[in-house]
Structure formats: structure tokens, C-alpha cells
C-alpha atoms as a PDB file:
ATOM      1  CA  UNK A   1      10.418   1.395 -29.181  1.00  0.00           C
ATOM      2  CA  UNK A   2      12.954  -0.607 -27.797  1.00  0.00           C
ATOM      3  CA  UNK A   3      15.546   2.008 -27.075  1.00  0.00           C
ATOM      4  CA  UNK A   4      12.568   4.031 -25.321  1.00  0.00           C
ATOM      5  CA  UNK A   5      11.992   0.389 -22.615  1.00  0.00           C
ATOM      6  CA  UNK A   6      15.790   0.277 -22.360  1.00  0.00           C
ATOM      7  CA  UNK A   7      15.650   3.825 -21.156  1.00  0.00           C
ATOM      8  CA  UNK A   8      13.045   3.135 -19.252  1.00  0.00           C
ATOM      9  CA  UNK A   9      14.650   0.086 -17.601  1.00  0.00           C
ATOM     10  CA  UNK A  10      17.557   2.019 -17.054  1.00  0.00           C
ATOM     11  CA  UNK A  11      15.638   5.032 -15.339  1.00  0.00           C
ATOM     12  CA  UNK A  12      14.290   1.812 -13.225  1.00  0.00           C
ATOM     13  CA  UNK A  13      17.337   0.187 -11.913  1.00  0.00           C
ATOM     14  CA  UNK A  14      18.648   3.621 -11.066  1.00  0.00           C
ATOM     15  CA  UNK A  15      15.720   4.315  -9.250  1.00  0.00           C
ATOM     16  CA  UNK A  16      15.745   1.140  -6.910  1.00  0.00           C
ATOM     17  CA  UNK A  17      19.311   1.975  -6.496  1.00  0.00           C
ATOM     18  CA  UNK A  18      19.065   5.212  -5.088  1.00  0.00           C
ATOM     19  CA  UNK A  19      15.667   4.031  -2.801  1.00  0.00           C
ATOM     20  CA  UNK A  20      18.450   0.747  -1.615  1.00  0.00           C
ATOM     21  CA  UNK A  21      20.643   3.180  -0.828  1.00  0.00           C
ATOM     22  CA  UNK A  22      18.564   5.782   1.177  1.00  0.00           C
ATOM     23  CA  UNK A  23      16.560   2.647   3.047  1.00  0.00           C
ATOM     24  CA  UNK A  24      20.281   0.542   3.309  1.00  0.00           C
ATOM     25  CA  UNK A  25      19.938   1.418   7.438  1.00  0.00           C
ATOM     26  CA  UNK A  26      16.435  -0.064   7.707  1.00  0.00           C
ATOM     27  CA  UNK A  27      17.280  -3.297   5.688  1.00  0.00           C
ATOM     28  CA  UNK A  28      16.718  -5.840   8.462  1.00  0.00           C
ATOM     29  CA  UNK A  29      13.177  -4.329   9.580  1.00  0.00           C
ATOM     30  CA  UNK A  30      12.073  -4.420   5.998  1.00  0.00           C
ATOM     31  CA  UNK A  31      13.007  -7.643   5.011  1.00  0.00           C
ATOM     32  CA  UNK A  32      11.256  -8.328   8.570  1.00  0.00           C
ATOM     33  CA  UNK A  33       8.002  -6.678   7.815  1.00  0.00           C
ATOM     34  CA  UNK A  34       7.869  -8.214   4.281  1.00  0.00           C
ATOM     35  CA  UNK A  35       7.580 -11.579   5.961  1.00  0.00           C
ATOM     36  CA  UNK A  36       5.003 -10.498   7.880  1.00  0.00           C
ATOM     37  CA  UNK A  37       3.045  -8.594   5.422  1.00  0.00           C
ATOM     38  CA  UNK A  38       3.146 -11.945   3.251  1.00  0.00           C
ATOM     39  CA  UNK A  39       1.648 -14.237   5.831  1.00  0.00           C
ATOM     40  CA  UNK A  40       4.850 -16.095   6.044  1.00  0.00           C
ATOM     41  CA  UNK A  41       3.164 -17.595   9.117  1.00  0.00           C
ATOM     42  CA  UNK A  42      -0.382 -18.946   9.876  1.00  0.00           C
ATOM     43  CA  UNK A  43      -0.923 -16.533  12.797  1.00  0.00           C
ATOM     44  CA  UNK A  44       0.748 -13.272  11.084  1.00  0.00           C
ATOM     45  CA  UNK A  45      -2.454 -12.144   9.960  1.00  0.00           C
ATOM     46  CA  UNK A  46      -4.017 -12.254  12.966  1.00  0.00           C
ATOM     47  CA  UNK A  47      -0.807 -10.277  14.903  1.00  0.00           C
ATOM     48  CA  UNK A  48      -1.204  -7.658  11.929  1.00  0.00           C
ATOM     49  CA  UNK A  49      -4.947  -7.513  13.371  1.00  0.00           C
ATOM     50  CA  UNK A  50      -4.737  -7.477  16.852  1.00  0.00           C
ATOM     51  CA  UNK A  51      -1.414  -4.796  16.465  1.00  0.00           C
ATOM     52  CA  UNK A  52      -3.374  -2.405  14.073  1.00  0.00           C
ATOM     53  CA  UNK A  53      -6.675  -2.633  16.917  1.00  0.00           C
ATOM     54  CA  UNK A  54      -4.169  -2.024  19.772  1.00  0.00           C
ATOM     55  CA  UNK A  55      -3.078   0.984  18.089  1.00  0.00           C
ATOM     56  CA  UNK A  56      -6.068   2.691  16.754  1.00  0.00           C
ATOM     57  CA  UNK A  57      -7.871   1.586  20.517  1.00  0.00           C
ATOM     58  CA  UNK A  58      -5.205   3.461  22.006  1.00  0.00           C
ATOM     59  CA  UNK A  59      -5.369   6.514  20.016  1.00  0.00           C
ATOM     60  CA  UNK A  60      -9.792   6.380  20.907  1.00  0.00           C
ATOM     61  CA  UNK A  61      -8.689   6.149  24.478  1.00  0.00           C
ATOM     62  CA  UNK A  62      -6.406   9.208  24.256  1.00  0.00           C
ATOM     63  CA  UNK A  63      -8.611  11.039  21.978  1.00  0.00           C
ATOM     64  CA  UNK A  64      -5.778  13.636  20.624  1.00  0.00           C
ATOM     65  CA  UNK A  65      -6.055  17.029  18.996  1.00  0.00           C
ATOM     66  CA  UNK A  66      -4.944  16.779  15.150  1.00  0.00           C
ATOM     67  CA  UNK A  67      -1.905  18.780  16.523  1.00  0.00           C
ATOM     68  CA  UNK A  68      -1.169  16.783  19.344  1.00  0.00           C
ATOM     69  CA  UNK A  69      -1.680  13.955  17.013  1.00  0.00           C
ATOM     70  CA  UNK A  70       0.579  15.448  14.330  1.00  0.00           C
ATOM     71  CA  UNK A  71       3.292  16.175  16.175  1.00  0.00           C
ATOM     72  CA  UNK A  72       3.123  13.196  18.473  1.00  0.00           C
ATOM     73  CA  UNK A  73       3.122  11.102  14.893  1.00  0.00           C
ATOM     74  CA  UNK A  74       6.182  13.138  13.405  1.00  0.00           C
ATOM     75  CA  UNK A  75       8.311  12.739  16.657  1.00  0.00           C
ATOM     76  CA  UNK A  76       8.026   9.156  16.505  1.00  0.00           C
ATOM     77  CA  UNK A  77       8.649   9.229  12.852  1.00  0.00           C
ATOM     78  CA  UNK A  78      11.954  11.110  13.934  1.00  0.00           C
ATOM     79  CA  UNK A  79      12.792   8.820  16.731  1.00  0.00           C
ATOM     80  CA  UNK A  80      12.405   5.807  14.068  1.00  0.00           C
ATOM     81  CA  UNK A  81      14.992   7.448  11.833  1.00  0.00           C
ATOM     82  CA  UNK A  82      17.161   7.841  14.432  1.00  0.00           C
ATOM     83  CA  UNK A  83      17.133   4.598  16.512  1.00  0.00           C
ATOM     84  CA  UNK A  84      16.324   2.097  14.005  1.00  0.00           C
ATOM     85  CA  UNK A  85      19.561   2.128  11.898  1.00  0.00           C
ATOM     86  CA  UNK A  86      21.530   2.422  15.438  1.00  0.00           C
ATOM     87  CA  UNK A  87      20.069  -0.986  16.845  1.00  0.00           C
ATOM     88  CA  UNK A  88      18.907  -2.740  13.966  1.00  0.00           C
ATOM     89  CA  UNK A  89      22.134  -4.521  13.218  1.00  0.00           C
ATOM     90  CA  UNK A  90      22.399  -5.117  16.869  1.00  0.00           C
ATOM     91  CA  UNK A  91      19.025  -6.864  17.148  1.00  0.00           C
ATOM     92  CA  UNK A  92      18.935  -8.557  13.781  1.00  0.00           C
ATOM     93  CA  UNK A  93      22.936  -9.252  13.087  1.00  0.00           C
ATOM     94  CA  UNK A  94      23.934  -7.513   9.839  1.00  0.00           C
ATOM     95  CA  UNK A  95      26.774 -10.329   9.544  1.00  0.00           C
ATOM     96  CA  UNK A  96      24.514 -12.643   8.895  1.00  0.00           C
ATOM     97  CA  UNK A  97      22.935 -10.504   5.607  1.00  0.00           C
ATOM     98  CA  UNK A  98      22.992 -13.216   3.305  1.00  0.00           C
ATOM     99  CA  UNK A  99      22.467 -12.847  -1.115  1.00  0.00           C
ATOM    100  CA  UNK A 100      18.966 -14.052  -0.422  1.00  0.00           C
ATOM    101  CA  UNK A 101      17.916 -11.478   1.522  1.00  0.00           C
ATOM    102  CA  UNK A 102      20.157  -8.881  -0.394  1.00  0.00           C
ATOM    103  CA  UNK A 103      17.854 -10.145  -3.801  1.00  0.00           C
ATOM    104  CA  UNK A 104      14.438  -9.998  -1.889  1.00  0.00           C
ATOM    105  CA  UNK A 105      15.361  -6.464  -0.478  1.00  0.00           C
ATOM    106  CA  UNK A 106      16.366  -4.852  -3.700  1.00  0.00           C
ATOM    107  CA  UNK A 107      12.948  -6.784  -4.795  1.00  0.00           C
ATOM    108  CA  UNK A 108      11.247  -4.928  -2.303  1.00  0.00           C
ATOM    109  CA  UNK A 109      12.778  -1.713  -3.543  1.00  0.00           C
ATOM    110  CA  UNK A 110      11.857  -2.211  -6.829  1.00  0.00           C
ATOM    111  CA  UNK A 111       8.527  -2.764  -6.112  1.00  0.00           C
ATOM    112  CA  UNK A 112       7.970   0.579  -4.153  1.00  0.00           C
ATOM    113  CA  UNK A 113       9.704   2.367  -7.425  1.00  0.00           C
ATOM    114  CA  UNK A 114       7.450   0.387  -9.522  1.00  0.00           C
ATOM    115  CA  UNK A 115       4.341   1.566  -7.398  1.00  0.00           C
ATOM    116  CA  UNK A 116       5.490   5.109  -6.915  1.00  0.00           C
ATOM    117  CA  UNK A 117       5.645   5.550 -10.675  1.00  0.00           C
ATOM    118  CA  UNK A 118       1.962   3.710 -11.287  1.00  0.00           C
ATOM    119  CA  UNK A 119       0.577   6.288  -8.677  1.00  0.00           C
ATOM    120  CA  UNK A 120       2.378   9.244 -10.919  1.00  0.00           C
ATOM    121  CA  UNK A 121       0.829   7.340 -13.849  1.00  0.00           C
ATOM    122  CA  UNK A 122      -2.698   7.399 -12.800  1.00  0.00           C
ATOM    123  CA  UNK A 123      -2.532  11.072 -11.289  1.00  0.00           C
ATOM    124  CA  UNK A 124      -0.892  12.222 -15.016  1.00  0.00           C
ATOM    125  CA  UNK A 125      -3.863  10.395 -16.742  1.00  0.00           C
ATOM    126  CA  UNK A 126      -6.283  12.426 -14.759  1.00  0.00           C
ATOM    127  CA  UNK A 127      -4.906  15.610 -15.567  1.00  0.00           C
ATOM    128  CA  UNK A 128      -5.009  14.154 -19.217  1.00  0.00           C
ATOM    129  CA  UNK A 129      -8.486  13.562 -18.765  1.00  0.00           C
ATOM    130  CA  UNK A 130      -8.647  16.905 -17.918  1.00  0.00           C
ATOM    131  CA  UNK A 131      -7.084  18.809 -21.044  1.00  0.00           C
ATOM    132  CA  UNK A 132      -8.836  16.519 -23.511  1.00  0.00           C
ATOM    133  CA  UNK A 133     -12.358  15.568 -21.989  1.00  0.00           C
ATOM    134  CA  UNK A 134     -13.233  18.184 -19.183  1.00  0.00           C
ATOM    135  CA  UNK A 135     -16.914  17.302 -18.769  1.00  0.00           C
ATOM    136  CA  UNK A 136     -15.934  13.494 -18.077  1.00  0.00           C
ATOM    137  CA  UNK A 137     -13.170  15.113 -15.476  1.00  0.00           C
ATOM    138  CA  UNK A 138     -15.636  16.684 -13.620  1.00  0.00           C
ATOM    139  CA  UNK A 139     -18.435  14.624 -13.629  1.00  0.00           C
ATOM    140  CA  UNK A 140     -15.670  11.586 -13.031  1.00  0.00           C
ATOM    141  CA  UNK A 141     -14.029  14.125  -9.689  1.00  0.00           C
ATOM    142  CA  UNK A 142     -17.365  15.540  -8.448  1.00  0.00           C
ATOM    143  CA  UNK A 143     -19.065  12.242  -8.135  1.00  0.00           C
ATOM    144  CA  UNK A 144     -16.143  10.554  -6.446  1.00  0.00           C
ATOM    145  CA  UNK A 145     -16.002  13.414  -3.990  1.00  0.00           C
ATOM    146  CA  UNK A 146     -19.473  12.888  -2.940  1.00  0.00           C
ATOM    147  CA  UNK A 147     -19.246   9.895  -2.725  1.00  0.00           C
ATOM    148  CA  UNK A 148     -16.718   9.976  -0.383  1.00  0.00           C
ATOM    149  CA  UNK A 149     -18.124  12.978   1.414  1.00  0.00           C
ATOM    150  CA  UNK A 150     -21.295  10.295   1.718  1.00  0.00           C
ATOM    151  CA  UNK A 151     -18.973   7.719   3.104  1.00  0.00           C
ATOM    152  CA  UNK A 152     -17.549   9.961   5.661  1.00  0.00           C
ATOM    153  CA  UNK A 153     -20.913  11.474   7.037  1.00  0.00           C
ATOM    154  CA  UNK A 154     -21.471   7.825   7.776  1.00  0.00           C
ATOM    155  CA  UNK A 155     -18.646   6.013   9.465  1.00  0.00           C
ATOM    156  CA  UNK A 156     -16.870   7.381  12.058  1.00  0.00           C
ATOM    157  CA  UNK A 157     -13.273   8.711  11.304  1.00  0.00           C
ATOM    158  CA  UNK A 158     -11.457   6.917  13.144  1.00  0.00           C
ATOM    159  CA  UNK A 159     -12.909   3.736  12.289  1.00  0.00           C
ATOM    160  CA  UNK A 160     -12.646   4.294   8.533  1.00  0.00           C
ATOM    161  CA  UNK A 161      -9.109   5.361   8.757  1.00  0.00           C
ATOM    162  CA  UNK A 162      -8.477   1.632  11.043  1.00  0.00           C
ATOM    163  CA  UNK A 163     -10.661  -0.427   8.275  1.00  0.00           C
ATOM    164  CA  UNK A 164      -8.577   1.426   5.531  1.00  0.00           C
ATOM    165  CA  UNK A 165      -5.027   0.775   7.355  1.00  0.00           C
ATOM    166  CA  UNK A 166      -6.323  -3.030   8.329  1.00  0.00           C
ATOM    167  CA  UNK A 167      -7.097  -3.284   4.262  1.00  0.00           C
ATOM    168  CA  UNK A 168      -3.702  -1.937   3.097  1.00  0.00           C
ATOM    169  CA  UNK A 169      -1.564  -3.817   5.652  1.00  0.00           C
ATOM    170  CA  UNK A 170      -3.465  -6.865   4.925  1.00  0.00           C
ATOM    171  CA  UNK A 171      -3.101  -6.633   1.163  1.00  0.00           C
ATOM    172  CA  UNK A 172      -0.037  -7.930   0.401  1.00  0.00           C
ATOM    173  CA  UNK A 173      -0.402 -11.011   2.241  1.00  0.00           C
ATOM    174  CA  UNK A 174      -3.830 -11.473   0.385  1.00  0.00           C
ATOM    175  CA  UNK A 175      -2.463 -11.096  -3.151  1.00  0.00           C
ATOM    176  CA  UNK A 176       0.438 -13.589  -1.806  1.00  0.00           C
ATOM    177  CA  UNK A 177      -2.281 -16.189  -1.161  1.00  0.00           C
ATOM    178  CA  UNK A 178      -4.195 -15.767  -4.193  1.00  0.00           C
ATOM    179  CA  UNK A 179      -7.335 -14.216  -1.662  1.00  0.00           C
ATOM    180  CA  UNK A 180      -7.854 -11.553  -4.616  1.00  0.00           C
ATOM    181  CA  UNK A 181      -7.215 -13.668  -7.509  1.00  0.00           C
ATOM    182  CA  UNK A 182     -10.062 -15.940  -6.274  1.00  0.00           C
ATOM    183  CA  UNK A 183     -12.792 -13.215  -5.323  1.00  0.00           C
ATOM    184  CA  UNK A 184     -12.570 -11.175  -8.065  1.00  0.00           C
ATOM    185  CA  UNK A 185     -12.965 -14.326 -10.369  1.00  0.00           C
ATOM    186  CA  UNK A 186     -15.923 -15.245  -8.333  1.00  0.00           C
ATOM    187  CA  UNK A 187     -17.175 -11.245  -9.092  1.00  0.00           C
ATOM    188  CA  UNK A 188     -16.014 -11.798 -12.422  1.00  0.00           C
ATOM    189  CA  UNK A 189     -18.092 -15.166 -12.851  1.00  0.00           C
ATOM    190  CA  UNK A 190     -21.697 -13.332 -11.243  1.00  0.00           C
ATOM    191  CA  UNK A 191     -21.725 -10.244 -13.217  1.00  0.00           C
ATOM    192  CA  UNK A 192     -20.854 -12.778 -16.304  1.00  0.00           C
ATOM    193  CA  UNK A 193     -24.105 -14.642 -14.940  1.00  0.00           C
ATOM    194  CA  UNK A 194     -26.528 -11.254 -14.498  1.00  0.00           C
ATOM    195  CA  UNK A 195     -24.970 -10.139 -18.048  1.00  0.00           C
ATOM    196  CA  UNK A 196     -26.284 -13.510 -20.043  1.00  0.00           C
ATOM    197  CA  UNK A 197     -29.286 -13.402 -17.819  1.00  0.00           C
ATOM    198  CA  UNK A 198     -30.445 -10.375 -18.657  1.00  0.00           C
ATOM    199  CA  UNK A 199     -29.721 -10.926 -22.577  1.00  0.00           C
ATOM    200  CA  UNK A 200     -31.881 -13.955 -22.138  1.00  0.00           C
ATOM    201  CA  UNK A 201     -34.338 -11.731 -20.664  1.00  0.00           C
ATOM    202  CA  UNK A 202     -34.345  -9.027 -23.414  1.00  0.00           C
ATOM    203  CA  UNK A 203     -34.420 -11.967 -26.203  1.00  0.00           C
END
């Protein structure tokens, strides 16, 4: 057991490695978004906000084809790879990279391994699910389809895509601040409350 986690730490560490390594030219813009993302400031949140609805406005204004879309997003994908590791030392001063931010980046790095291997995780245990109880598989995949399908036939595209980005961007800085923590206590503590109350009722 123990020489499987020390493999498995191992396999870890050379992991976040090889993602500091590849991501070494976008240091400084990480480190910077990571404040950000965590609410560091009061009014972060609300420039995460306003710069998510500026972009998805935008894109409703333009209204582009998926290809024009596509290939609008990949070019500025490209032009990110490009320029960023250019003028990112010039903007942000890599002289002044100190341990601190060296420890939170390869942090950061290890988190991303860490959630790139729970995604893997989950997507193996569904094809698990699969080999060993097919009914619950497809009753578990159908159902989660439609209801998405159900979702989608309701809100407008564009709008669910902006709610989901908004939700994802905002959710770091939420678990930060304990904003999670104390909701799904509060959840916890109602269904708790329905549960007893409905033993009560049964009795």
C-alpha cells in the first residue's frame, strides 16, 4: 500500500513538473489570474463579472457562425501563445520572481494535475459502471442527457454557456471564501430537517 502512494506521489511531482515546465512562459499571468480568481480584492469579483458580460455581449452583438467563431477563438488562442511569453516578463518583471510566487505557481500546477487526474477518475468510473452494472449506466446516461437536452430547449445558448463560464470563473474565489462551505451546510441542515420531519410524520 504504501509503495503503491509513493508511486503515486512520484507519478505526481513528475507530473506538475512537466505542466511547470510547459506553462514556465506564462508564469506571471498565472500567478496574476490566481489572485484574481481568489478574490484577493473586494472588487475582483465584480471585474470577473463585468469582463465575462463584456465578452459574451460582444460576441451577441457580432452574432458569429460556429466557424467564424472557431477560428476567430483558435487564432487568438495562437496569438496568446505567441505574444504572451514575449511581453510577459516585460510587463510583469521576471527579476523580480520571488520563492513565494515560485511555491504558489508550482501550487497552481499541482492543482491542475490533481484535477486533470480526478476528471480521468470519474470518466474511468463510468465506464466501470458500464462493464459491471449496464442498466444503472444507461438509465444513469440517458436521464442526464435529457435532462440536459430539457435544459437547453429552455435557455438560450448563449446565455447558458455565459452563466456556466460566470460559475466556473467565479468558483475558486467562492471556495476561497468559504461561499460553498456555508451553503451546502445550510442544504445539508434543510434536507436534515425534511428527513426527521417526515420520520415524525410516518411515526
Amino acid at each position: 500500500m504504501a509503495e503503491g502512494d509513493n508511486k503515486s506521489s512520484n507519478m505526481l511531482a513528475q507530473e506538475t513538473a512537466q505542466l511547470e515546465e510547459q506553462l514556465q512562459g506564462w508564469g506571471e499571468v498565472i500567478l496574476a489570474g490566481d489572485q484574481v480568481v481568489r478574490w484577493e480584492k473586494p472588487w475582483f469579483p465584480g471585474a470577473l463579472i463585468g469582463a465575462t458580460t463584456l465578452v459574451f455581449m460582444l460576441i451577441y452583438y457580432l452574432d458569429p457562425s460556429v466557424l467564424t467563431g472557431v477560428s476567430g477563438s483558435v487564432m487568438l488562442l495562437c496569438l496568446a501563445d505567441y505574444l504572451v511569453p514575449t511581453l510577459a516578463p516585460r510587463i510583469f518583471g521576471s527579476h523580480k520572481w520571488t520563492t513565494e510566487q515560485q511555491q504558489r505557481f508550482h501550487e497552481i500546477c499541482g492543482n491542475l494535475v490533481k484535477t486533470q487526474r480526478r476528471v480521468l477518475g470519474w470518466w474511468k468510473r463510468l465506464f466501470t459502471l458500464k462493464e459491471e452494472k449496464p442498466k444503472a449506466y444507461f438509465a444513469l446516461v440517458i436521464s442526464s442527457l435529457l435532462a440536459m437536452a430539457f435544459i437547453g430547449q429552455q435557455v438560450h445558448n448563449l446565455f447558458l454557456t455565459y452563466l456556466i463560464v460566470s460559475f466556473l470563473l467565479l468558483l475558486p474565489g467562492m471556495n476561497q471564501h468559504g461561499v460553498i462551505t456555508k451553503y451546502t451546510a445550510m442544504a445539508k441542515r434543510e434536507i436534515n430537517k425534511l428527513l426527521k420531519q417526515k420520520e415524525k410524520k410516518t411515526e
